[in-house]
Protein backbone atom coordinates (compact mmCIF):
# COMPACT_ATOMS: atom_id res chain seq x y z
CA UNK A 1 -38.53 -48.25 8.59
CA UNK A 2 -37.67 -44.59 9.50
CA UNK A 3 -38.31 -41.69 7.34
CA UNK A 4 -34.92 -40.33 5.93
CA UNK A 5 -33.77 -39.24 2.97
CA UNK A 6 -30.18 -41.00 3.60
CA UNK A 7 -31.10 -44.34 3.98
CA UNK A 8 -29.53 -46.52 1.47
CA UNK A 9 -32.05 -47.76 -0.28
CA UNK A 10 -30.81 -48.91 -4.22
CA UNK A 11 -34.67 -49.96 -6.17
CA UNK A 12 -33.38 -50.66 -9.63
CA UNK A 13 -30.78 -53.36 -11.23
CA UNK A 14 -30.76 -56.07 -13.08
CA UNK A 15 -29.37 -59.59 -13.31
CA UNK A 16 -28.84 -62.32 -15.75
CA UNK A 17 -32.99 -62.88 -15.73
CA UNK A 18 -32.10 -59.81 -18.20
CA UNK A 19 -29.73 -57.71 -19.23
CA UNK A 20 -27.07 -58.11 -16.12
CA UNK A 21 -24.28 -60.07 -15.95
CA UNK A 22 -24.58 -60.79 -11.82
CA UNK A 23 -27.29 -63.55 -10.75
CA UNK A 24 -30.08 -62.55 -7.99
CA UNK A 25 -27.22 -64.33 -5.31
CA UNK A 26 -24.42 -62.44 -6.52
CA UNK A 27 -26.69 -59.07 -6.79
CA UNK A 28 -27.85 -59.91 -2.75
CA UNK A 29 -24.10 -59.94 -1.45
CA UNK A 30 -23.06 -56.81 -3.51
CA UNK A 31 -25.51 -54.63 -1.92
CA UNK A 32 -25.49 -56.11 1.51
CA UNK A 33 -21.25 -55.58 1.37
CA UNK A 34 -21.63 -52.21 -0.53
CA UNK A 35 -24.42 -51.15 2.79
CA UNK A 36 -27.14 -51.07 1.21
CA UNK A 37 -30.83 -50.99 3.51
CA UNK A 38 -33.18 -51.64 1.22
CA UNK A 39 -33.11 -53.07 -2.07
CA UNK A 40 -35.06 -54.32 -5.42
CA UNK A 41 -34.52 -55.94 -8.10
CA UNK A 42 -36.06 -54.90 -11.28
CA UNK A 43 -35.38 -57.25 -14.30
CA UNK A 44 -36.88 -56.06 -17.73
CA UNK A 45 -40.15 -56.93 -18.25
CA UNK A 46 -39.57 -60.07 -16.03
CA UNK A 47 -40.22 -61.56 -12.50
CA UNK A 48 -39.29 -64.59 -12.55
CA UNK A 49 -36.13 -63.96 -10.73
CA UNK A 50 -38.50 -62.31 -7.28
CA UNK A 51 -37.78 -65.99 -5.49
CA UNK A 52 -34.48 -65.91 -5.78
CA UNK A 53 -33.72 -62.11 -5.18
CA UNK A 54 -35.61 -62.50 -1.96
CA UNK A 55 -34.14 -65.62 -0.82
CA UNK A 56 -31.19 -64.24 -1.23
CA UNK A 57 -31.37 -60.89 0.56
CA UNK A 58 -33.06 -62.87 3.54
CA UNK A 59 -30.16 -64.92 3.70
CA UNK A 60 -27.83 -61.79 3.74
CA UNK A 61 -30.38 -60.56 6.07
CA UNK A 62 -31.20 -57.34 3.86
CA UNK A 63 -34.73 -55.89 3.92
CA UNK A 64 -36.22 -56.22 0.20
CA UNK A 65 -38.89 -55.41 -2.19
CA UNK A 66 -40.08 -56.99 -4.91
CA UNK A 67 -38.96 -55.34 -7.95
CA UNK A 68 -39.70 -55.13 -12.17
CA UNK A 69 -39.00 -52.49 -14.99
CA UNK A 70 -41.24 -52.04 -17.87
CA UNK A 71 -40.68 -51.47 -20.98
CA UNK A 72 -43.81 -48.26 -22.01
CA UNK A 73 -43.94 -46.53 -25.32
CA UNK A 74 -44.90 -42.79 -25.05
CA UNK A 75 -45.04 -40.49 -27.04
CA UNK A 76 -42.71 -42.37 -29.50
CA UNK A 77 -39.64 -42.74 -26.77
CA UNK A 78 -39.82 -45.99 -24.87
CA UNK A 79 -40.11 -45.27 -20.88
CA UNK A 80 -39.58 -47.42 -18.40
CA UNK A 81 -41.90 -47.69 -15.31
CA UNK A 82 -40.57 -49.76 -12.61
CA UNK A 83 -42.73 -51.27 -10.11
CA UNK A 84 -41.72 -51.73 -6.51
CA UNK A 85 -43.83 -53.61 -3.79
CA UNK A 86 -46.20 -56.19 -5.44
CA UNK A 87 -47.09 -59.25 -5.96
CA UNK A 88 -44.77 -61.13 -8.51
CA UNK A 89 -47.68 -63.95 -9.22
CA UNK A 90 -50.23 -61.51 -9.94
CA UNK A 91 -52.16 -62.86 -12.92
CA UNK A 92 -52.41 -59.84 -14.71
CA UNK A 93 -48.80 -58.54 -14.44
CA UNK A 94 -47.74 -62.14 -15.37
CA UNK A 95 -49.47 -62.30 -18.09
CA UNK A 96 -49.03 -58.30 -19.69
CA UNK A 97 -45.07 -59.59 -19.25
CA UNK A 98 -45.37 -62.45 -20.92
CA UNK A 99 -47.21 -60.49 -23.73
CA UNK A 100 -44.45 -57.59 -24.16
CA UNK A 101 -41.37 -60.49 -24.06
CA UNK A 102 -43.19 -62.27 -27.12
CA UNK A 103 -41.87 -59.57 -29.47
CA UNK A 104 -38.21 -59.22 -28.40
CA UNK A 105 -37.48 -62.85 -30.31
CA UNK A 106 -38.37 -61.28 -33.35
CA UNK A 107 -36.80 -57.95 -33.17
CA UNK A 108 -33.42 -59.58 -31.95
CA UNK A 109 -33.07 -61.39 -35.23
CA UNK A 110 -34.27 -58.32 -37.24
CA UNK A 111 -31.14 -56.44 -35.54
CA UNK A 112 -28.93 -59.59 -36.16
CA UNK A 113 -30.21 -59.42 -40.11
CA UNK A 114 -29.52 -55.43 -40.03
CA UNK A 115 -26.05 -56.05 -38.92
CA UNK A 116 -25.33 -58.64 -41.29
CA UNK A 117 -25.94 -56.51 -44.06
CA UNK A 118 -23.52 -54.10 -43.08
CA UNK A 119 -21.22 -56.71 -42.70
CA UNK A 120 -21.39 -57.57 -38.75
CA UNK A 121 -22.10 -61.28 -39.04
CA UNK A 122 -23.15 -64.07 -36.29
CA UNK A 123 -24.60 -60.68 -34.15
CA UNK A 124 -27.94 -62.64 -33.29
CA UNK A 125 -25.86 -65.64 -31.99
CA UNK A 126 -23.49 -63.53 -30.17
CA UNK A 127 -25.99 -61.84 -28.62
CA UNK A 128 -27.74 -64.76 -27.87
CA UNK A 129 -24.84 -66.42 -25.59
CA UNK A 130 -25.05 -63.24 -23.13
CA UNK A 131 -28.98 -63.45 -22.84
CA UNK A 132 -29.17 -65.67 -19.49
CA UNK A 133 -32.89 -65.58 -20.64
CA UNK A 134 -33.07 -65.76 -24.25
CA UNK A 135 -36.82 -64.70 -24.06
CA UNK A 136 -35.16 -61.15 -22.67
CA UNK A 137 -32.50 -60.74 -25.89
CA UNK A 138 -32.06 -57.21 -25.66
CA UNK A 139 -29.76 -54.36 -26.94
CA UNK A 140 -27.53 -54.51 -24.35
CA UNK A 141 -26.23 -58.50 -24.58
CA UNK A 142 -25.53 -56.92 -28.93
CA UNK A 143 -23.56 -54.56 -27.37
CA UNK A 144 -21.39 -56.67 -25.10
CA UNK A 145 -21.23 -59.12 -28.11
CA UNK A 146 -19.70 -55.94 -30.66
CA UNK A 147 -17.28 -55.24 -27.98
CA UNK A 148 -16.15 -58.97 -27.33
CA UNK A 149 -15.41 -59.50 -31.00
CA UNK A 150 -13.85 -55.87 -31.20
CA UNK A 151 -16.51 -53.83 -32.94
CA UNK A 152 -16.27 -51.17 -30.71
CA UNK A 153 -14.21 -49.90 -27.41
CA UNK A 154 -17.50 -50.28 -24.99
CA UNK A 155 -21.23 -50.84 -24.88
CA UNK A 156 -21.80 -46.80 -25.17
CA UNK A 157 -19.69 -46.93 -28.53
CA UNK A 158 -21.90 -49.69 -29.78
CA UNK A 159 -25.12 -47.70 -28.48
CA UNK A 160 -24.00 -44.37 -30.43
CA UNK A 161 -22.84 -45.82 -33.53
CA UNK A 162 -25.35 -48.96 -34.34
CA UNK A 163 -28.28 -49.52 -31.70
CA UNK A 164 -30.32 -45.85 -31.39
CA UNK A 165 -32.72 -44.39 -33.74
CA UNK A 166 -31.43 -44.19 -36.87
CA UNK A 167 -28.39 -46.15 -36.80
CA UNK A 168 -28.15 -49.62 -39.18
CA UNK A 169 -28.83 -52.11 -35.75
CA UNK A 170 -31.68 -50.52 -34.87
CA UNK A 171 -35.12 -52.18 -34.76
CA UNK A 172 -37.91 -50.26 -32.75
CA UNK A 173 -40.94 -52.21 -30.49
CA UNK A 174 -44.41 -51.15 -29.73
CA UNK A 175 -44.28 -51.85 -26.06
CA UNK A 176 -47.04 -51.57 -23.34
CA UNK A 177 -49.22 -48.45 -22.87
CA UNK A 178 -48.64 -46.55 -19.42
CA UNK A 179 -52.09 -47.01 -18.52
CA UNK A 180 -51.37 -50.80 -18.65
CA UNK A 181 -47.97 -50.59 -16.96
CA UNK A 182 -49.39 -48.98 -13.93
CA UNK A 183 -52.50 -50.74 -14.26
CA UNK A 184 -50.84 -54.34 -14.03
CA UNK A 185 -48.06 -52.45 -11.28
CA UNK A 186 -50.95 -50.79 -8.59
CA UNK A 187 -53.36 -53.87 -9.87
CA UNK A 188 -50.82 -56.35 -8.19
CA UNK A 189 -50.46 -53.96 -5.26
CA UNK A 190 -47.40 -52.68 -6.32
CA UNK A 191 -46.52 -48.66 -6.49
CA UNK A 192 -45.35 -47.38 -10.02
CA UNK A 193 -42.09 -45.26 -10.64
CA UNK A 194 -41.11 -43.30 -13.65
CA UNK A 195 -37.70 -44.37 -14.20
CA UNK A 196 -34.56 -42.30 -14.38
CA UNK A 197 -36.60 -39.46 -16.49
CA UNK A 198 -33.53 -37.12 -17.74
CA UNK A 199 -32.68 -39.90 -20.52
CA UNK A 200 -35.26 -39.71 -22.27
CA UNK A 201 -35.73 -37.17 -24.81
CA UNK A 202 -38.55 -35.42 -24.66
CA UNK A 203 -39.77 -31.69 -25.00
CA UNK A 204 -40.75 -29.31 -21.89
CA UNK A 205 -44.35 -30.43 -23.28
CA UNK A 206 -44.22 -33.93 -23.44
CA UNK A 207 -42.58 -34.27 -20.22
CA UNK A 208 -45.36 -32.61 -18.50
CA UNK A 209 -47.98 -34.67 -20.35
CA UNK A 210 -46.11 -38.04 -19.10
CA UNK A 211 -45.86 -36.67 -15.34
CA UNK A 212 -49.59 -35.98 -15.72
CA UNK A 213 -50.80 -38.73 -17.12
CA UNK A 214 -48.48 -40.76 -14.98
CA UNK A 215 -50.54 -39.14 -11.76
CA UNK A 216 -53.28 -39.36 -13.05
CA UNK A 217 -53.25 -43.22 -13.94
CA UNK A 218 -52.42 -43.79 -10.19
CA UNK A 219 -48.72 -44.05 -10.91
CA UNK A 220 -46.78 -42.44 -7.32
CA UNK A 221 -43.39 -42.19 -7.93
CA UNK A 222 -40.43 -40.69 -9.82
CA UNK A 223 -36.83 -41.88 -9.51
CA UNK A 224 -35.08 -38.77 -8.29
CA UNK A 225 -31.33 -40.32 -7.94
CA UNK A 226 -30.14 -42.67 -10.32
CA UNK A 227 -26.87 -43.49 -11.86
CA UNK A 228 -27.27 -41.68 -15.21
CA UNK A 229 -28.41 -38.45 -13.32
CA UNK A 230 -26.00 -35.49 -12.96
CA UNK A 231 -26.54 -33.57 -10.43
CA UNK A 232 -28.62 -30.74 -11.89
CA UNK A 233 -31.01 -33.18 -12.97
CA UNK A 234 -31.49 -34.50 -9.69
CA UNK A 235 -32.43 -31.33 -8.39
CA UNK A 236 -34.64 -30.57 -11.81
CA UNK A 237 -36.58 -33.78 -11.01
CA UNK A 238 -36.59 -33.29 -7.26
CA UNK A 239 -38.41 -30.32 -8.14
CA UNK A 240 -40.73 -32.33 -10.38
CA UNK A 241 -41.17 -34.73 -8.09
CA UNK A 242 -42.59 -31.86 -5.32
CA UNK A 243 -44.70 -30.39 -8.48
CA UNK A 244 -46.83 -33.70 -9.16
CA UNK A 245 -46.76 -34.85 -5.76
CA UNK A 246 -44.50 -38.04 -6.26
CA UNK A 247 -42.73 -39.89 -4.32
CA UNK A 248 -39.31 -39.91 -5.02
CA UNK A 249 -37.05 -42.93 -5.60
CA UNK A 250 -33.25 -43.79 -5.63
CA UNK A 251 -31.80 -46.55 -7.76
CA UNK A 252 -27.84 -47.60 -9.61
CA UNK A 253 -29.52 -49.17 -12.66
CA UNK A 254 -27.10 -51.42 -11.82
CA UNK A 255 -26.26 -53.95 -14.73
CA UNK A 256 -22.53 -55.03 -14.56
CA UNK A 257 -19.10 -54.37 -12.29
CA UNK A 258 -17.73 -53.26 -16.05
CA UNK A 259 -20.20 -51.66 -17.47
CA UNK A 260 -21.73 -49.25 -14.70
CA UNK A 261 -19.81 -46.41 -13.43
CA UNK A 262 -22.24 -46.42 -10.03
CA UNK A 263 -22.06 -49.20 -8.29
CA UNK A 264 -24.90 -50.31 -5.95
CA UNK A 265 -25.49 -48.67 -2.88
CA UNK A 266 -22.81 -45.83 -4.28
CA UNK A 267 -25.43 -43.29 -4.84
CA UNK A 268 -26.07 -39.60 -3.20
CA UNK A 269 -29.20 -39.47 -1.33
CA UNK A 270 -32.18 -38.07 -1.82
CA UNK A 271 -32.48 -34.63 -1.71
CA UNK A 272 -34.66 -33.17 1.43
CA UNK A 273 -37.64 -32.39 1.67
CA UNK A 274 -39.20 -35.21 -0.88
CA UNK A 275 -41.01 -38.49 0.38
CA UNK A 276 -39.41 -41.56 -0.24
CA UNK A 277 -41.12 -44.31 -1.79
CA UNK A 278 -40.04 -46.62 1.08
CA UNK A 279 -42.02 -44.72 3.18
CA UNK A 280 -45.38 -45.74 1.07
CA UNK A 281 -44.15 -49.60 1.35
CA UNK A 282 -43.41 -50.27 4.66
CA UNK A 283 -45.99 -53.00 4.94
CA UNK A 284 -44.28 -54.68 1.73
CA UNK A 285 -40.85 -54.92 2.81
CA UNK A 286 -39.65 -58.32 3.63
């Protein structure tokens, strides 16, 4: 694969194995038809859609890597590592999975009890029939549910008014440690990649302390260009990403035709000047 910042390379979506609406197939001819070179997918805290993705981008003749996002708490902000290039039946990665999708059962129906009592009933149910894997119920399949049944205008409504800190749908989760994301990512031979960095709110201080611990752990990348980066933030975290000596990635976060304003393989490239994290996975693209 050649080293270039332009090549078309889209590392992070989801499908229905989460919180997408497309399946693996329908993610494979999207990319291949939007040009896309290289792609991942990276379900929450979940591989058991790997198979499919890659049967599907072989078919479509696209060159893939194996993909996953995971869900880290830091600092008191959940992060989310995504790992690119590893083995999806690694015993260890299986297994941390399966331990951080045990709890979202739970905190789904706390959030369906918390909007009950303010008089949003049958949320848990709702939310339920938009999981394709109920053992992934997330935020996101509430929010599509509170704008079917006319809640709210969109998912970012529903976000801002019920499902962040602070707001009456909101149920926080202890998820892994970063030392165990990138432990179970690198363990599996995989390479680890802070994900989309400028959402998360964090001060000049802890950002640093994430990057550095992050480096230090043995994760090697940093997703540079993603859809919820403006462009000053790319070129803040293209700067960071020279700084700790990270590989820099390029991903949509690509969940739904409706929902996303990027679509895959619509991004800018990378800036110049930064190593892509394609570069550091040849030998795992199939």
């Amino acid at each position: 694969m050649p080293r270039m910042s332009a090549l078309n390379a889209d590392l992070h979506c989801h499908s229905i194995l989460s919180d997408g609406t497309l399946t693996p197939e329908e993610l494979a001819a999207r990319a291949k038809a939007n040009g896309v070179q290289l792609w991942a997918l990276t379900d929450h805290d979940e591989t058991g859609g790997q198979q499919r993705a890659l049967a599907a981008a072989q078919q479509q003749k696209l060159p893939y890597l194996t993909g996953v996002e995971i869900s880290v708490t830091f600092a008191d902000e959940t992060v989310h590592v995504v790992g690119l290039g590893f083995d999806p039946e690694d015993e260890a990665l299986t297994q941390g999975l399966a331990g951080i999708c045990g709890g979202r059962g739970p905190r789904a129906r706390e959030m369906g009890e918390q909007l009950a009592a303010i008089g949003i009933a049958g949320a848990y149910e709702g939310a339920l029939k938009y999981a394709g894997n109920p053992r992934l119920i997330s935020r996101t399949h509430f929010a599509r549910f509170l704008v079917e049944t006319g809640v709210c205008r969109d998912t970012s409504e529903v976000f801002a008014r019920y499902l962040t800190e602070g707001k009456p749908g909101f149920v926080p989760h202890r998820w892994a440690r970063l030392s165990e994301a990138v432990r179970w990512i690198t363990g599996a031979g995989g390479l680890a990649v802070i994900a989309h960095p400028a959402r998360y709110k964090f001060t000049q201080i802890e950002e640093y302390a994430l990057m550095t611990e992050f480096k230090a752990l043995g994760g090697q990348g940093l997703e540079v260009v993603t859809g919820s980066h403006h462009p000053h933030e790319v070129r803040k975290y293209a700067e960071a990403a020279a700084e700790f000596g990270l590989a820099a990635s390029r991903g949509s976060d690509f969940h739904s035709p409706q929902e996303n304003h990027i679509d895959l393989g619509a991004l800018p490239p990378l800036p110049a000047g930064l190593t892509p994290v394609w570069e550091l996975l040849q030998e795992r693209v199939r």
